[in-house]
Protein backbone atom coordinates (compact mmCIF):
# COMPACT_ATOMS: atom_id res chain seq x y z
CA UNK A 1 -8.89 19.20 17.56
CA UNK A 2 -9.73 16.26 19.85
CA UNK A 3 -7.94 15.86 23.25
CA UNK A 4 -4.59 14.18 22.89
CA UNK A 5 -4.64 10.69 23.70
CA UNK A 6 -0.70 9.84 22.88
CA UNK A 7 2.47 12.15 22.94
CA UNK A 8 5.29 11.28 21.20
CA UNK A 9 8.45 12.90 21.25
CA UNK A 10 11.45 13.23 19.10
CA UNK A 11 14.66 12.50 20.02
CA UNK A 12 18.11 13.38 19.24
CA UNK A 13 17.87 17.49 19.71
CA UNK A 14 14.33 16.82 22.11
CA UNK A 15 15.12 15.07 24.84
CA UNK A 16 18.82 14.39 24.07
CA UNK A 17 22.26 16.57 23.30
CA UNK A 18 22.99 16.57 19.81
CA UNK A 19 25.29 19.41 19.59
CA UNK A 20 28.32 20.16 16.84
CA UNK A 21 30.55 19.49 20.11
CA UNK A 22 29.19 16.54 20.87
CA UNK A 23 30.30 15.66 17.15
CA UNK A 24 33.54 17.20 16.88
CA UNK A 25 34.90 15.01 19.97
CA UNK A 26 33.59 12.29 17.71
CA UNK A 27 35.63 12.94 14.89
CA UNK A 28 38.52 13.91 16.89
CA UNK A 29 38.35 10.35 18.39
CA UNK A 30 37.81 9.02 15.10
CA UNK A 31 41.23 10.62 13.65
CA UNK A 32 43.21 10.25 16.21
CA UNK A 33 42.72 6.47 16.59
CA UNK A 34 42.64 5.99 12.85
CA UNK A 35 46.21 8.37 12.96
CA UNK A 36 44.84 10.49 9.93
CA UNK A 37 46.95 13.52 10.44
CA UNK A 38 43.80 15.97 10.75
CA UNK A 39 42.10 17.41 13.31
CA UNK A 40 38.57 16.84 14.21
CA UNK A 41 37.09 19.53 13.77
CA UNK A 42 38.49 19.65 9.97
CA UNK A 43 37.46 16.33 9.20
CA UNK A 44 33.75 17.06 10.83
CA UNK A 45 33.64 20.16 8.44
CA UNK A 46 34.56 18.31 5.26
CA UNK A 47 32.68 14.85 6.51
CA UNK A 48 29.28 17.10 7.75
CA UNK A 49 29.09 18.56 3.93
CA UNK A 50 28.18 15.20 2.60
CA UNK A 51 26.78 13.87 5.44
CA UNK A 52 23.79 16.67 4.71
CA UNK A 53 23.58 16.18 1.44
CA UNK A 54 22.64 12.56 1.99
CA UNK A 55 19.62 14.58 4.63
CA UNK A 56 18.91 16.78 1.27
CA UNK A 57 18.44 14.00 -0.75
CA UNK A 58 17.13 11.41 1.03
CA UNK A 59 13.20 12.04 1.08
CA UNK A 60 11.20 13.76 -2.51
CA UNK A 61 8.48 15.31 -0.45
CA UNK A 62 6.75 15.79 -3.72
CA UNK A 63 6.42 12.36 -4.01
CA UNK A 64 7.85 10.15 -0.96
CA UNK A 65 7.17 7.27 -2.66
CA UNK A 66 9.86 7.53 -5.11
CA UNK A 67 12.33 8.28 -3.00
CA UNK A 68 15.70 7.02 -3.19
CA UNK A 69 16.18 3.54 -1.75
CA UNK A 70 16.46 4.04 2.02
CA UNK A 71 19.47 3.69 3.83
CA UNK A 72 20.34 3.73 7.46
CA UNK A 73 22.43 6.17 9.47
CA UNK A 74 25.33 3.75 9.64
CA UNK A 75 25.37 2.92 5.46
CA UNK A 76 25.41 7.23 4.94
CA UNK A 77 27.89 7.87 7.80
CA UNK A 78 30.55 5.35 6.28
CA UNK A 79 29.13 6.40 2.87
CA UNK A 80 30.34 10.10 3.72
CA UNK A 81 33.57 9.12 5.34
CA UNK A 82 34.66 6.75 2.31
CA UNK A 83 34.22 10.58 -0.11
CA UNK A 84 35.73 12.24 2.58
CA UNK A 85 38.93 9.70 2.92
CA UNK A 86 38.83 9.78 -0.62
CA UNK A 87 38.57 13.46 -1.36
CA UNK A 88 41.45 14.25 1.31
CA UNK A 89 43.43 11.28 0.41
CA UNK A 90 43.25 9.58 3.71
CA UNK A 91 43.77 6.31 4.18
CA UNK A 92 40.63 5.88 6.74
CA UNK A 93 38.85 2.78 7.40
CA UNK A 94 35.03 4.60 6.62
CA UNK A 95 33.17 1.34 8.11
CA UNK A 96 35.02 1.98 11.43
CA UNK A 97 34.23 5.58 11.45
CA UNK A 98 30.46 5.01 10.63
CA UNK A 99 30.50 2.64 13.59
CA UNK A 100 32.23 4.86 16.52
CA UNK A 101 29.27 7.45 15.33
CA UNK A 102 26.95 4.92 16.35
CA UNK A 103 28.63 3.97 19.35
CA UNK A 104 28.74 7.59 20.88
CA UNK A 105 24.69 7.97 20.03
CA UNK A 106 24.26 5.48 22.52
CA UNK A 107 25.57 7.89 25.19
CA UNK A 108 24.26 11.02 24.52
CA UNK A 109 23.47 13.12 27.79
CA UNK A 110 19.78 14.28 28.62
CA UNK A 111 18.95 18.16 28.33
CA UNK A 112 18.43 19.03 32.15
CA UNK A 113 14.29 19.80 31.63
CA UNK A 114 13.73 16.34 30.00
CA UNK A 115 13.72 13.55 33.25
CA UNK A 116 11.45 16.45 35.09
CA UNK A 117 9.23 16.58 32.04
CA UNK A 118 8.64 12.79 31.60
CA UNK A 119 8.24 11.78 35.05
CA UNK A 120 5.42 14.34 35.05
CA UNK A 121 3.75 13.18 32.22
CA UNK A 122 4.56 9.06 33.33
CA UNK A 123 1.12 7.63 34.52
CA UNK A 124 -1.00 10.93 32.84
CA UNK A 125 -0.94 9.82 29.27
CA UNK A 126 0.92 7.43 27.15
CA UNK A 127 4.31 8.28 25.26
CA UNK A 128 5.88 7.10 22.21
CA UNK A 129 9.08 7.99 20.35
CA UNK A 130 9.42 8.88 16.15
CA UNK A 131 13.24 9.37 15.65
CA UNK A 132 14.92 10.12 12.23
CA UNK A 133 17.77 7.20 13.73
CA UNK A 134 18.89 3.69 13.55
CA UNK A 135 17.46 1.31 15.51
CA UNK A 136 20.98 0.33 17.27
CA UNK A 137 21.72 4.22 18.34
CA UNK A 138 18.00 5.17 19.75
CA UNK A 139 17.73 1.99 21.85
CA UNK A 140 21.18 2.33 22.90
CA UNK A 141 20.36 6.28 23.80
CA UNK A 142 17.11 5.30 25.73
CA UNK A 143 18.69 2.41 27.69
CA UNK A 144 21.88 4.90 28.42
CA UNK A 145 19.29 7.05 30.30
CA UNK A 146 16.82 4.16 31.61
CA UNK A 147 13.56 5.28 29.74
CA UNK A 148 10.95 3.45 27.81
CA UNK A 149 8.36 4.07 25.59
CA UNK A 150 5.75 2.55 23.76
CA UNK A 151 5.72 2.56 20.74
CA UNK A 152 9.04 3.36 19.82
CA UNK A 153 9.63 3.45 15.62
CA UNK A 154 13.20 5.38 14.17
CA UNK A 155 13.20 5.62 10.78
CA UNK A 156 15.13 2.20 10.26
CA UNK A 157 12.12 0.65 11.20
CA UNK A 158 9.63 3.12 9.18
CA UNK A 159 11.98 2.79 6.20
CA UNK A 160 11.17 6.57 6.00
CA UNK A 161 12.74 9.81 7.31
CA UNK A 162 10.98 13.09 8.57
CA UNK A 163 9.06 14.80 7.18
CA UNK A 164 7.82 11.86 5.33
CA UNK A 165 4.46 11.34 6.31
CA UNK A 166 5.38 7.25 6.34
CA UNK A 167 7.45 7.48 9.18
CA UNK A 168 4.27 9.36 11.28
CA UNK A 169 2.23 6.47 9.88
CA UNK A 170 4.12 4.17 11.15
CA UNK A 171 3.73 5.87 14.82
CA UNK A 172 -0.14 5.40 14.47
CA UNK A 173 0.17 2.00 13.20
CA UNK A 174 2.10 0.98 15.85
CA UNK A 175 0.43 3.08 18.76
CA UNK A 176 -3.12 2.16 17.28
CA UNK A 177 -4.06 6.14 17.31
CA UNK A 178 -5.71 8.58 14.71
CA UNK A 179 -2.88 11.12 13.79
CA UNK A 180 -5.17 14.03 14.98
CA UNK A 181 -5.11 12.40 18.24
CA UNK A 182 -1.36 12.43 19.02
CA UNK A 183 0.40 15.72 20.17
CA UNK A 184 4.17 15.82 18.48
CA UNK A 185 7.10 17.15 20.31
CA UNK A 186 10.25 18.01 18.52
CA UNK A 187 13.02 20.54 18.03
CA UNK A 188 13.38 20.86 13.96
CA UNK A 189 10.66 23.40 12.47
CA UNK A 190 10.94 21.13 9.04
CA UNK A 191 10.93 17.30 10.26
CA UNK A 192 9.15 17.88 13.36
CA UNK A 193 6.74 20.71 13.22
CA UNK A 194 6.09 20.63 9.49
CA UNK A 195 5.95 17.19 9.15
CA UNK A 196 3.78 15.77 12.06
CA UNK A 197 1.07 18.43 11.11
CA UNK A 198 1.58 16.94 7.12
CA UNK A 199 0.50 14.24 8.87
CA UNK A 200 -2.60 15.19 10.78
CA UNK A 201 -0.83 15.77 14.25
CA UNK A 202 -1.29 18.31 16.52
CA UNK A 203 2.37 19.65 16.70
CA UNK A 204 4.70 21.42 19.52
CA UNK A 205 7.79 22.70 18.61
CA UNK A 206 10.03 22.76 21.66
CA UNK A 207 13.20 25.96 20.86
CA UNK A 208 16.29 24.71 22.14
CA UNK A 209 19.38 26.90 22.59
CA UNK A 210 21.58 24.96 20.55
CA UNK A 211 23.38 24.12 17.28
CA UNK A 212 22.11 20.59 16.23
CA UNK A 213 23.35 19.07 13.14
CA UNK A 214 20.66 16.61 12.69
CA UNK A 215 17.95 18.49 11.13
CA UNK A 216 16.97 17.73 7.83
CA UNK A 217 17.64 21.34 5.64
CA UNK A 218 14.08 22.31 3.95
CA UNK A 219 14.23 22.81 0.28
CA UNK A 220 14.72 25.93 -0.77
CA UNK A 221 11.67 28.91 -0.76
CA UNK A 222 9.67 26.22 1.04
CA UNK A 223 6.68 27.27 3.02
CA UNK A 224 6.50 25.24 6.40
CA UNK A 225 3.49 24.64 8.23
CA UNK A 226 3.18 26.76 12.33
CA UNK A 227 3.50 24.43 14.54
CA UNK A 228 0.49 24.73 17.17
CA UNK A 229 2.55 25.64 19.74
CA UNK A 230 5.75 26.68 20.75
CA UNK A 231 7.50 25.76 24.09
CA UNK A 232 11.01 26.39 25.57
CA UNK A 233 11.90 24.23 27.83
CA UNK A 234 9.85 20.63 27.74
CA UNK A 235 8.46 20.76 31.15
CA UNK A 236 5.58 23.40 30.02
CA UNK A 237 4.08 20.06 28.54
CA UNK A 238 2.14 19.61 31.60
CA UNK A 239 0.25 23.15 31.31
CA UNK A 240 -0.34 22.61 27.94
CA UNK A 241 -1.92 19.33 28.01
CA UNK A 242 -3.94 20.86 31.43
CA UNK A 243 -5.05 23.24 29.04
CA UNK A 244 -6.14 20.73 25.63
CA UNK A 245 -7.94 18.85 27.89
């Protein structure tokens, strides 16, 4: 494989929180003000079953082109809230709800490892961002912790999710890069690992300690492509890219 000329990085579950806490308080929030009579961490179990079937359904990796239409974060959230208000018989105001969810993605916390790990790389190579997110949230995210990155393409943008190799072509587009020469960072085995190395990337799969809702689930008995390396905490990027090059 040639030396890595780009990194880019996922982002929600990489180099941000994403937990089922961080959702939960959400939904709490979200019930409380809307005075639904449930607790949040009801409503986030019945709302989080539809929510991933939408993530289930989303992409035919058989055939990505005939997908169903795409649709944003925001149109699935309040999509998933309206059948959960519905099949609860709450009298919820789903647009609302979709829209506090993207309000509190615009604050989510950095893990501890990921300023160390991006100020080391700053000025060494160039780094991009390919997020399975809506525009609003991942800009909102990045500015919340005063990074940048170049290019930076969410899946609103792509009008493709992970593992779709469209949304990874749209990173190469953008960046101006052969995939081979861009080394992918993410925490989901399925729409990171799997599907950056569909795409002709070299691949790192970072294993964080946590319970992230986010990932897309992988169809059933499917085989997924080793990453080419494994990391636990993202400040071991340095070694490894001392060692590819």
């Amino acid at each position: 494989m040639p030396r890595p000329c780009l990194v880019a990085f996922d982002f929600f579950g990489t180099l941000v929180s994403n937990e089922v806490d961080d959702w939960v308080t959400t939904l709490t929030s979200i019930a409380e003000t809307q005075q639904l009579g449930i607790e949040g961490y009801e409503l986030h179990s019945h709302w989080s079953r539809r929510e991933q079937n939408f993530r289930k359904t989303r992409t035919n990796m058989a055939d990505p082109a005939n997908s169903a239409p795409f649709r944003t974060y925001w149109e699935a959230w309040r999509d998933a809230f309206a059948e959960t208000f519905q099949a609860l018989s709450l009298a919820g105001d789903a647009e609302a709800a979709a829209t506090r969810c993207v309000d509190d993605h615009c604050q989510r916390l950095a893990f501890a490892d990921t300023n160390d790990a991006l100020d080391a790389l700053r000025g060494r190579i160039p780094m991009a961002v390919m997020s399975n997110a809506d525009n609003r949230f991942l800009i909102g995210s990045m500015e919340y912790n005063g990074w940048s990155f170049d290019p930076v393409i969410s899946s609103e943008s792509a009008k493709a999710y992970k593992p779709d190799h469209r949304a990874f072509d749209a990173l190469c587009d953008a960046a101006g890069v052969a995939p081979e020469e861009v080394l992918y960072v993410g925490d989901s085995a399925y729409d990171d690992a799997h599907g950056a190395k569909l795409a002709g990337m070299q691949t790192v799969l970072i294993r964080r300690d946590q319970n992230t809702p986010g990932r897309t689930p992988p169809p059933d008995a499917a085989k997924l492509l080793t990453p080419d390396h494994e990391i636990n905490v993202l400040t071991e990027l340095q070694a490894l890219l001392d060692m590819l090059n």
